[in-house]
C-alpha atoms as a PDB file:
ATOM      1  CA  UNK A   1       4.083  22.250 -12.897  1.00  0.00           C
ATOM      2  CA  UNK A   2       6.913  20.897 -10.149  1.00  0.00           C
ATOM      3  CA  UNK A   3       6.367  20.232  -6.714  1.00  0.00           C
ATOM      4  CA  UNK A   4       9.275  19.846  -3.844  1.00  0.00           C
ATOM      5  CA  UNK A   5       8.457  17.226  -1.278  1.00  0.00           C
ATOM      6  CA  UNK A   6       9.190  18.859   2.127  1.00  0.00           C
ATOM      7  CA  UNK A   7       9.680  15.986   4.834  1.00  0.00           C
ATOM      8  CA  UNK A   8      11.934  13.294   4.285  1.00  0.00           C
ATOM      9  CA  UNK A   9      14.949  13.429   3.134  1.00  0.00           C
ATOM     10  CA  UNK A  10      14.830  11.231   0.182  1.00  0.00           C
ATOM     11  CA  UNK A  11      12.425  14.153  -1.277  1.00  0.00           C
ATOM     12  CA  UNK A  12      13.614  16.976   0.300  1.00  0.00           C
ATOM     13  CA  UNK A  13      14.455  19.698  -2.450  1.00  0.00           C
ATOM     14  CA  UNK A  14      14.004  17.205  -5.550  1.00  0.00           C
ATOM     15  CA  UNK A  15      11.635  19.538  -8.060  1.00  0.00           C
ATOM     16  CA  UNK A  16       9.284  16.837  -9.880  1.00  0.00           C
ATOM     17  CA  UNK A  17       6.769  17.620 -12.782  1.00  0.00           C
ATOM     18  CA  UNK A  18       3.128  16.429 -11.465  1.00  0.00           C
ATOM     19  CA  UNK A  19       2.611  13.407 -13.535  1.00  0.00           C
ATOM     20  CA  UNK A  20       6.055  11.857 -11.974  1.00  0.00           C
ATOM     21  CA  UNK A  21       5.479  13.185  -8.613  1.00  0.00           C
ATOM     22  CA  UNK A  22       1.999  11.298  -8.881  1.00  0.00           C
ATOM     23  CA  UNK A  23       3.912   7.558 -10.536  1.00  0.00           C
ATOM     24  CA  UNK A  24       6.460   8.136  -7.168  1.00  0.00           C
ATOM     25  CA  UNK A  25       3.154   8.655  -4.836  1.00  0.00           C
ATOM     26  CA  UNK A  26       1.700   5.537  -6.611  1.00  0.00           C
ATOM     27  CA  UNK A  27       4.696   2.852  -6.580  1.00  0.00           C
ATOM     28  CA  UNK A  28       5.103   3.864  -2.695  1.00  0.00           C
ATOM     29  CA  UNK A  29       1.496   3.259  -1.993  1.00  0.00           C
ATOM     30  CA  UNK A  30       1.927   0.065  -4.493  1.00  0.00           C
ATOM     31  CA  UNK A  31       4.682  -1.578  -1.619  1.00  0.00           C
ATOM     32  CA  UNK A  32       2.313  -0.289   1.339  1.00  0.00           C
ATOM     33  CA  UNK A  33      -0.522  -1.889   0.197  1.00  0.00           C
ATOM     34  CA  UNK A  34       0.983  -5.278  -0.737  1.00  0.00           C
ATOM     35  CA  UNK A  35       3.043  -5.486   2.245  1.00  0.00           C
ATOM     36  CA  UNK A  36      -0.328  -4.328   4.869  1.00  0.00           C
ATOM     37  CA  UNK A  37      -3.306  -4.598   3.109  1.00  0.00           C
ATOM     38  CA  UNK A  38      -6.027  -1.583   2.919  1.00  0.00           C
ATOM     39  CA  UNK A  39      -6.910  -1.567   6.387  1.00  0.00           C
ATOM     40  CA  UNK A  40      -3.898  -1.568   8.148  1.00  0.00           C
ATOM     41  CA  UNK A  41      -1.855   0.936   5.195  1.00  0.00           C
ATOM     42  CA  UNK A  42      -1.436   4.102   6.508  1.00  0.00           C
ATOM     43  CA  UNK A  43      -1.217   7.574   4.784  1.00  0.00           C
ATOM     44  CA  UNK A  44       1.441   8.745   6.782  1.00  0.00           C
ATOM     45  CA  UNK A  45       3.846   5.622   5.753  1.00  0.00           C
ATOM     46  CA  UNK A  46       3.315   6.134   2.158  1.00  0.00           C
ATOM     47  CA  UNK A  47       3.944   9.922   2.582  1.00  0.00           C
ATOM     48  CA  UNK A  48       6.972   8.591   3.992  1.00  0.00           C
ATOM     49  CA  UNK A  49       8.265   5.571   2.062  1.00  0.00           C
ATOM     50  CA  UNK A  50       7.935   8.272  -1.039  1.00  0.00           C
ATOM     51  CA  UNK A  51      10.355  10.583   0.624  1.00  0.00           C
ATOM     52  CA  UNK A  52       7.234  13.427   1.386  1.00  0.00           C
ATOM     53  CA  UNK A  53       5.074  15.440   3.349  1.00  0.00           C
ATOM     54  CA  UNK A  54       1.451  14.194   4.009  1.00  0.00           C
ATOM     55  CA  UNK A  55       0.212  17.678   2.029  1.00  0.00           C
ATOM     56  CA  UNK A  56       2.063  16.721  -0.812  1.00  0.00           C
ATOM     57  CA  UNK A  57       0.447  13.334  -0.949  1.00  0.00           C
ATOM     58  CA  UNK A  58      -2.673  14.751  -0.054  1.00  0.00           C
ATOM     59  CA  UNK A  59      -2.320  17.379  -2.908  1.00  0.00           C
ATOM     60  CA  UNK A  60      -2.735  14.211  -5.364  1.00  0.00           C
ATOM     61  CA  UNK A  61      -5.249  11.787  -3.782  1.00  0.00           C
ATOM     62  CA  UNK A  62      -7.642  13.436  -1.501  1.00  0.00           C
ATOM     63  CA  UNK A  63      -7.756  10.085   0.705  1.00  0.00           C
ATOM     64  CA  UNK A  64      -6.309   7.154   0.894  1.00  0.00           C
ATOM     65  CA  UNK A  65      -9.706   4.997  -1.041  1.00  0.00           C
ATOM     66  CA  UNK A  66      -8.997   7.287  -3.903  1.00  0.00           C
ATOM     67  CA  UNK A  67      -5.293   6.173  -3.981  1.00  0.00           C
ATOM     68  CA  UNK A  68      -6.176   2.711  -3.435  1.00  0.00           C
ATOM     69  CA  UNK A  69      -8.608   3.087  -6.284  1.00  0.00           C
ATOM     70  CA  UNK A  70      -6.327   4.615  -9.093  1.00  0.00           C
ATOM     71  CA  UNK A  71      -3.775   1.656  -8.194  1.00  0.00           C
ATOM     72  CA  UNK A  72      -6.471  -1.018  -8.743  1.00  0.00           C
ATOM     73  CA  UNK A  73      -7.576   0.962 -11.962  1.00  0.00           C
ATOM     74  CA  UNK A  74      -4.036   0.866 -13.279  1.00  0.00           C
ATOM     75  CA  UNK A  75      -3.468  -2.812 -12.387  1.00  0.00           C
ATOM     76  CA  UNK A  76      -6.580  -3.822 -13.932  1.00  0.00           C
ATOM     77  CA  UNK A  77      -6.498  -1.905 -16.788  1.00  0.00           C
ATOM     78  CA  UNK A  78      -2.177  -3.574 -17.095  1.00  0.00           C
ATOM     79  CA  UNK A  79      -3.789  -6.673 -16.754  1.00  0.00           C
ATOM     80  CA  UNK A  80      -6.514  -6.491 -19.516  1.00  0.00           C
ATOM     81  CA  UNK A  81      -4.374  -4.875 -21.960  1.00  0.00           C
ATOM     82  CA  UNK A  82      -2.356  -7.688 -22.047  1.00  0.00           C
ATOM     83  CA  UNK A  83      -4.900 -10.366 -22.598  1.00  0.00           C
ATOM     84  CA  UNK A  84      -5.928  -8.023 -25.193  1.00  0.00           C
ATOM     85  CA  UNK A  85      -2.799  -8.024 -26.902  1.00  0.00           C
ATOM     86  CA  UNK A  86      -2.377 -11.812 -26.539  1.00  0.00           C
ATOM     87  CA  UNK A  87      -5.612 -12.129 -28.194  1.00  0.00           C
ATOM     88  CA  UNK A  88      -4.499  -9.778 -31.628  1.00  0.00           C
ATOM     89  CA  UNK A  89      -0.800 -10.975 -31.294  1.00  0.00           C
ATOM     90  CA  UNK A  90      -1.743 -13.744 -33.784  1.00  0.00           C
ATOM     91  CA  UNK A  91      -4.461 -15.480 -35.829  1.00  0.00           C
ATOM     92  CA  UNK A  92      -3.083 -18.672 -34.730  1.00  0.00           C
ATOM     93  CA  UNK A  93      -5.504 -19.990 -32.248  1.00  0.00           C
ATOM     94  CA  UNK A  94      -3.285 -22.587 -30.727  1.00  0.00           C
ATOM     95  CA  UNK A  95      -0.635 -19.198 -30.543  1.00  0.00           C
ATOM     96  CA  UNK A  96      -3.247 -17.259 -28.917  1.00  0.00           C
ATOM     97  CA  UNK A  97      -4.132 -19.239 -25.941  1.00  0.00           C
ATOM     98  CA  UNK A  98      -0.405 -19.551 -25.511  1.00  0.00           C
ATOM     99  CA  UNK A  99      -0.460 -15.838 -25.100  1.00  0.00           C
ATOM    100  CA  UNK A 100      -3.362 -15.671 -23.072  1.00  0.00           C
ATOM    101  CA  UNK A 101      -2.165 -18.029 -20.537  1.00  0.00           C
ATOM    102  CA  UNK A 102       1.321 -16.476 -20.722  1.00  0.00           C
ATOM    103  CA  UNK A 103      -0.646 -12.748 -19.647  1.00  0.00           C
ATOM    104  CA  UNK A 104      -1.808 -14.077 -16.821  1.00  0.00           C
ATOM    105  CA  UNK A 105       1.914 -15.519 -15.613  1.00  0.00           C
ATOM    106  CA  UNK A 106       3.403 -12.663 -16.794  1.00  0.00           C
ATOM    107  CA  UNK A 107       0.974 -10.154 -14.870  1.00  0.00           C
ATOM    108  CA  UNK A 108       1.569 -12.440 -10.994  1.00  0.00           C
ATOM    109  CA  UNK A 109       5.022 -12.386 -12.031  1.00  0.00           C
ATOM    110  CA  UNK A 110       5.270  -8.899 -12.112  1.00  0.00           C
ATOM    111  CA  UNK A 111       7.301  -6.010 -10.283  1.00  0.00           C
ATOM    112  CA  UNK A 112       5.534  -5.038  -7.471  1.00  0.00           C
ATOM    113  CA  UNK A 113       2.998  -8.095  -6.836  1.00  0.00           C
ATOM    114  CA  UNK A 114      -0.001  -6.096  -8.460  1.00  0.00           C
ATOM    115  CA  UNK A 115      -2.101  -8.992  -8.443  1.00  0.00           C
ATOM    116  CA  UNK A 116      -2.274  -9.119  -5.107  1.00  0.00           C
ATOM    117  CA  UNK A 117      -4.415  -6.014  -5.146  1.00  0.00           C
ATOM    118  CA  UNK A 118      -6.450  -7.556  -8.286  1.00  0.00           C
ATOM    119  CA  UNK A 119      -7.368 -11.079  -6.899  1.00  0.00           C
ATOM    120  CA  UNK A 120      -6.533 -10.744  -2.848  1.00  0.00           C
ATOM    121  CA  UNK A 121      -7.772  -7.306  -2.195  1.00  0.00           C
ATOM    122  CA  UNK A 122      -8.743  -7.331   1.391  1.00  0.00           C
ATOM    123  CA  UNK A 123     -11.346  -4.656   0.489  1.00  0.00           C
ATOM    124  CA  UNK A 124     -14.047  -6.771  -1.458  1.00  0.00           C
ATOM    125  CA  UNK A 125     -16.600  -5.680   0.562  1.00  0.00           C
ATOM    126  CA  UNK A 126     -16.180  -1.775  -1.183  1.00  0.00           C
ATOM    127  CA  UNK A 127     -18.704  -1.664  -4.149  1.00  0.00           C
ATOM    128  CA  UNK A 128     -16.072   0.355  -6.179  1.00  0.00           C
ATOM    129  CA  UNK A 129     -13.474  -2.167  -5.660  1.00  0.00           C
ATOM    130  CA  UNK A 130     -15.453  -4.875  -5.963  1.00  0.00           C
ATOM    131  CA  UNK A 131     -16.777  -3.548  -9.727  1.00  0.00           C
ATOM    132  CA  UNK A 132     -13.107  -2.628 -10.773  1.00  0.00           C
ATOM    133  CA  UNK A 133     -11.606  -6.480  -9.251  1.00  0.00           C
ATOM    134  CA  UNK A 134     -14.446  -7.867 -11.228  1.00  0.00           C
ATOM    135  CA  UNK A 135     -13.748  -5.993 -14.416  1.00  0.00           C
ATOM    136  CA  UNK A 136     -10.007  -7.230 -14.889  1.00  0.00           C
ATOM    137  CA  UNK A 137     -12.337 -11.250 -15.356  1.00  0.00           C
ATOM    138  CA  UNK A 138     -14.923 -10.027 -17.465  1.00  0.00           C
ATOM    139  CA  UNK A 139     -13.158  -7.393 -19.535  1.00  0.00           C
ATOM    140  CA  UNK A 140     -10.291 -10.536 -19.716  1.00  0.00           C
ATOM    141  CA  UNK A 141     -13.626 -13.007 -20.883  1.00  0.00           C
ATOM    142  CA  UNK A 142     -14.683 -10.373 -23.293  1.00  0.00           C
ATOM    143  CA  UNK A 143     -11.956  -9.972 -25.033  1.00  0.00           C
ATOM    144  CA  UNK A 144     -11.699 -14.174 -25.494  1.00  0.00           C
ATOM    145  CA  UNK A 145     -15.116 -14.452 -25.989  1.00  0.00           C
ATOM    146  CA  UNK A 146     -15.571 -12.596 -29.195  1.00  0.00           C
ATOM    147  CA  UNK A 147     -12.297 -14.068 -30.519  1.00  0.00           C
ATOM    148  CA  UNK A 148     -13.756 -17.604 -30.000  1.00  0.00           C
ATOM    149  CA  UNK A 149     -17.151 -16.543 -31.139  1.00  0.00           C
ATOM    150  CA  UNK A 150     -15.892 -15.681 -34.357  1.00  0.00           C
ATOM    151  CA  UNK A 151     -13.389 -18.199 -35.191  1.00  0.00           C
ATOM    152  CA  UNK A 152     -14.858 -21.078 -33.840  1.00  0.00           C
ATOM    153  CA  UNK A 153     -18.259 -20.586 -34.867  1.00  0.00           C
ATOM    154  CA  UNK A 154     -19.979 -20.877 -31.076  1.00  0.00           C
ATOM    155  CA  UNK A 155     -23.233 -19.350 -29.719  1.00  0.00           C
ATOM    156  CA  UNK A 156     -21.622 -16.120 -27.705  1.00  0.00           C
ATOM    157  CA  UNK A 157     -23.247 -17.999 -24.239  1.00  0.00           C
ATOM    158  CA  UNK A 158     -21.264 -21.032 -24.895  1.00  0.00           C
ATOM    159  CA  UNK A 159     -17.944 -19.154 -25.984  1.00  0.00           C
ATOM    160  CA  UNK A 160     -18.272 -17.281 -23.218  1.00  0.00           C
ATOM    161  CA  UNK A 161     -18.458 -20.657 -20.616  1.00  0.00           C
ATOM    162  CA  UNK A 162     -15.021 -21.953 -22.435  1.00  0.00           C
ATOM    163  CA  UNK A 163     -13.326 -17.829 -22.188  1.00  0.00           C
ATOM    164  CA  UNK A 164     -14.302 -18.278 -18.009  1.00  0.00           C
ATOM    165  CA  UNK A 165     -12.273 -21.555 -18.234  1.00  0.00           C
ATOM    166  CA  UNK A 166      -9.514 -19.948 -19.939  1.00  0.00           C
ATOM    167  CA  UNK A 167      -9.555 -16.981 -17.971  1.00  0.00           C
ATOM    168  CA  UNK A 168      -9.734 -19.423 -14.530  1.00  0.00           C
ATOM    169  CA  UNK A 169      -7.297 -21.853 -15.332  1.00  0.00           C
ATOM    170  CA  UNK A 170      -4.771 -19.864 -16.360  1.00  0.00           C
ATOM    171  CA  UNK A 171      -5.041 -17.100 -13.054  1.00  0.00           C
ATOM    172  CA  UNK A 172      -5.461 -20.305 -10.542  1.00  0.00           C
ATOM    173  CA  UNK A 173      -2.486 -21.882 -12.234  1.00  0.00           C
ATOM    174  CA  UNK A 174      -0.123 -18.982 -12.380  1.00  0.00           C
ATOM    175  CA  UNK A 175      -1.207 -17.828  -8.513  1.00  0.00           C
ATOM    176  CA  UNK A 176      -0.173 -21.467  -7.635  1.00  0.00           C
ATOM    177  CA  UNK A 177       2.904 -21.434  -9.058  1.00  0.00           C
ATOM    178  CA  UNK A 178       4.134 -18.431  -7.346  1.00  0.00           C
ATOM    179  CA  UNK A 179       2.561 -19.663  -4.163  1.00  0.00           C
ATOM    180  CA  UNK A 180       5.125 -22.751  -4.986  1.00  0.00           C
ATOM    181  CA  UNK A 181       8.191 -20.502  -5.346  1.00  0.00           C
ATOM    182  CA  UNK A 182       8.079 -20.852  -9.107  1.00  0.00           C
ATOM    183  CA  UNK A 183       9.652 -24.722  -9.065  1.00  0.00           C
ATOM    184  CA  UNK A 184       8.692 -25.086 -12.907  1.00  0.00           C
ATOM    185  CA  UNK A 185      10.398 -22.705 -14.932  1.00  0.00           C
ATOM    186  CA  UNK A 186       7.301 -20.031 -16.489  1.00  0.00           C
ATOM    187  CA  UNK A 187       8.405 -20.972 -20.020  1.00  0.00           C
ATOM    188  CA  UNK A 188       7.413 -24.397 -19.157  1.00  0.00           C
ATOM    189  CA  UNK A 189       4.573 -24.237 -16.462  1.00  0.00           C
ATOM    190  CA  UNK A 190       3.111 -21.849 -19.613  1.00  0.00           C
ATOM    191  CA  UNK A 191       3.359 -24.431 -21.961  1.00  0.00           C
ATOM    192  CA  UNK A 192       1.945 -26.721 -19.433  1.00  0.00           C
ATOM    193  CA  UNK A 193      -1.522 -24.770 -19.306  1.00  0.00           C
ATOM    194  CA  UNK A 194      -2.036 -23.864 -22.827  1.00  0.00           C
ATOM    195  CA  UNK A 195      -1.373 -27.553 -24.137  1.00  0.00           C
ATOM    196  CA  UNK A 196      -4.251 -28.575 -21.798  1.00  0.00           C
ATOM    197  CA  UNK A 197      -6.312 -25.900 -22.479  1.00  0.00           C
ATOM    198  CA  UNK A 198      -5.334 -25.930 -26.155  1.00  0.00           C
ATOM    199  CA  UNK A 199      -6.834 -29.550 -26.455  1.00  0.00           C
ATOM    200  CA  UNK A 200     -10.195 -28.945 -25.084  1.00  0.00           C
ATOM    201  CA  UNK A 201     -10.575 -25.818 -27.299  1.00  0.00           C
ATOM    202  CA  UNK A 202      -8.558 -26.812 -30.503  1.00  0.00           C
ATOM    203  CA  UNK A 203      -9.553 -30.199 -30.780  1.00  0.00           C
ATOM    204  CA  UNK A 204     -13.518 -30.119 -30.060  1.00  0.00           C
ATOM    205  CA  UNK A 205     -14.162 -25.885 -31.362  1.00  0.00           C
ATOM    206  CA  UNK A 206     -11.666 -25.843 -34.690  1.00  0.00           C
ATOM    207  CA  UNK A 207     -11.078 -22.665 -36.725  1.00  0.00           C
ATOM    208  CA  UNK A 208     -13.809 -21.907 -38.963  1.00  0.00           C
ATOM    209  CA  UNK A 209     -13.001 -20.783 -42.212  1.00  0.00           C
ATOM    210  CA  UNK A 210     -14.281 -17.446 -42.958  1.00  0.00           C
END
């Protein structure tokens, strides 16, 4: 199925299958809602910014919560995967708090600023939001939390207090960093973070053997 936008010019006459008509409708909403926030983003300027008419937009997201919502899906589901794959990317432990803390730099250092939508969302106060900003912690402590229950042998409550840390230190950290115009290179500020985390966790929780 194609679509032709029918407003702006950047669209006008451009045939685009559905599922890339809907990722152009998505990274224009994306630089809305980073640059305005929720409230203040309006349907029209995304319909606009992605070069089409309102009906088109409107053809894919019935309003603009719904749009907000698959964006904040998509960001939290980017930003879980990758803790996830930090987690499996080795059966080093050292290695995979590396990785874990790396995800999080990685994900504030991203195209777009996604994370602004994850951890500053100016709509909190939404109970769907709220659940799906939540999820991208506790899916992230999850994931850590049966990785350190197993290998290290802790009661799942305690493993889960140290995956919190992990998970805390390492978004506080990376948000800072940006907020500091990224004066220590990300290799480094990285390697910063998981040696102090990594000697908390390595040296009092070692690997069992199994």
């Amino acid at each position: 199925m194609t679509e032709t936008a029918q407003s702006a010019p950047a669209g006008r006459g451009v045939r685009l299958p559905r599922t890339a008509r809907r990722a152009q409708l998505l990274a224009a909403a994306q630089d809305v809602f980073v640059a305005n926030g929720y409230h203040a983003a309006a349907m029209d300027e995304i319909a606009e910014r992605a070069g089409v008419s309102k009906p088109v937009l409107y053809q894919h997201f019935p309003g603009k919560l719904e749009l907000y919502m698959a964006l904040l899906e998509s960001h939290v589901d980017q930003l879980v995967g990758q803790v996830r794959q930090a987690i499996a990317s080795s059966p080093d432990n050292k290695q995979r708090v590396r990785a874990t803390v790396a995800a999080f730099y990685d994900f504030v250092d991203g195209e777009g600023q996604a994370f602004r939508m994850v951890f500053e969302s100016d709509l909190r106060s939404e109970p769907a939001v709220l659940e799906v900003v939540e999820r991208a912690t506790t899916d992230s402590v999850d994931a850590i939390t049966d990785t350190i229950t197993a290998d290290a042998g802790l009661p799942p409550d305690r493993a889960r207090l140290l995956a919190v840390g992990l998970v805390g230190l390492s978004q506080v950290t990376a948000r800072a960093w940006l907020a500091d115009g990224r004066k220590v290179p990300k290799d480094d500020a990285v390697a910063l973070i998981s040696n102090l985390t990594w000697r908390g966790i390595g040296g009092g929780f070692p690997l069992q053997q199994h």
